[in-house]
Protein backbone atom coordinates (compact mmCIF):
# COMPACT_ATOMS: atom_id res chain seq x y z
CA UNK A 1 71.34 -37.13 -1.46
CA UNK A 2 70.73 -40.15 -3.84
CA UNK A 3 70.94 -37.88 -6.86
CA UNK A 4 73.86 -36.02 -5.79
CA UNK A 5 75.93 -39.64 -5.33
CA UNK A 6 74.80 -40.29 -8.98
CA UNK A 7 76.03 -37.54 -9.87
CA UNK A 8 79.33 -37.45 -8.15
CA UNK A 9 79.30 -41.17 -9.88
CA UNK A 10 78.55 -40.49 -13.36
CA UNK A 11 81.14 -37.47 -13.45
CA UNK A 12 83.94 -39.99 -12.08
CA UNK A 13 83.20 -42.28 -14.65
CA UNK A 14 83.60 -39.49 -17.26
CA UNK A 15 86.95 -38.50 -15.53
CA UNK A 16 85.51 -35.45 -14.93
CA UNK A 17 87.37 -33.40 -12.13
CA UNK A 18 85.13 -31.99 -8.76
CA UNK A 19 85.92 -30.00 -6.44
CA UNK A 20 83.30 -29.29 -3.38
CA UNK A 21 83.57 -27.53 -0.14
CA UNK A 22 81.24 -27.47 2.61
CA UNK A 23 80.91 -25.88 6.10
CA UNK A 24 82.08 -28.69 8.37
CA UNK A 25 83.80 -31.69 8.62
CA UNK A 26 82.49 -34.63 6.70
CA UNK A 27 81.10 -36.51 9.75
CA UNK A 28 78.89 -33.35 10.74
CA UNK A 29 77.67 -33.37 7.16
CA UNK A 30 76.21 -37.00 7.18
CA UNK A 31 75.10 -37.87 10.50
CA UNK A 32 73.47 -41.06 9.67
CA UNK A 33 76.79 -43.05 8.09
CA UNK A 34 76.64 -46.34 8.55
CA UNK A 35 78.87 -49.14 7.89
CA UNK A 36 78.11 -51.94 5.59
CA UNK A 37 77.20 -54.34 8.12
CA UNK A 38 75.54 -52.18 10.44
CA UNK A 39 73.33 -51.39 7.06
CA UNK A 40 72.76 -54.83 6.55
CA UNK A 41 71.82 -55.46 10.32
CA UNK A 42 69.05 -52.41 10.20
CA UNK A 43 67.60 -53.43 6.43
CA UNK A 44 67.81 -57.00 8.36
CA UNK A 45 65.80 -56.17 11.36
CA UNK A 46 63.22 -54.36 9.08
CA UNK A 47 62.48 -56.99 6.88
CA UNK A 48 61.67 -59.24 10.44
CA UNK A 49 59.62 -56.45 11.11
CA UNK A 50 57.24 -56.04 8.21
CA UNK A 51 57.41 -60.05 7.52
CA UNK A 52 57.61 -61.97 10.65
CA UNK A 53 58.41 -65.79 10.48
CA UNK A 54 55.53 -67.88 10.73
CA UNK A 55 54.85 -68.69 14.46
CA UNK A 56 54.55 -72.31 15.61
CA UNK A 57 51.09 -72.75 15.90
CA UNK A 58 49.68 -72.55 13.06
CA UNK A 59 45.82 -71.22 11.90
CA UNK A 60 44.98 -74.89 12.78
CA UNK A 61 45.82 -74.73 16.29
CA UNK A 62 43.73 -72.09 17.28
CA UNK A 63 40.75 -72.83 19.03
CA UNK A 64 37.47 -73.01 16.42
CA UNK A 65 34.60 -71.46 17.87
């Protein structure tokens, strides 16, 4: 899908004229569109995912055996 945005990019740029049918409306075609912020909410709640904050206790607080 990446590629074909490029594409459709690159061939705008060069004023090139494109013309594209599909079978179905454009919100069957791409089921996953997402708005800017909701976008920025999911990348958000990934990067908490991989990379949680540190908690507070620290390594130093833990009981030494």
């Amino acid at each position: 899908m990446c590629r074909f945005v490029t594409l459709i990019d690159v061939l705008y740029e060069h004023r090139i004229r494109v013309f594209c049918s599909a079978d179905g409306e454009p919100t069957d075609l791409f089921v996953n569109i997402m708005t800017l912020q909701e976008a920025r909410t999911q990348r958000s709640n990934m990067v908490n995912l991989l990379f949680p904050a540190p908690s507070e206790h620290s390594s130093d607080d833990r009981q030494h055996i």
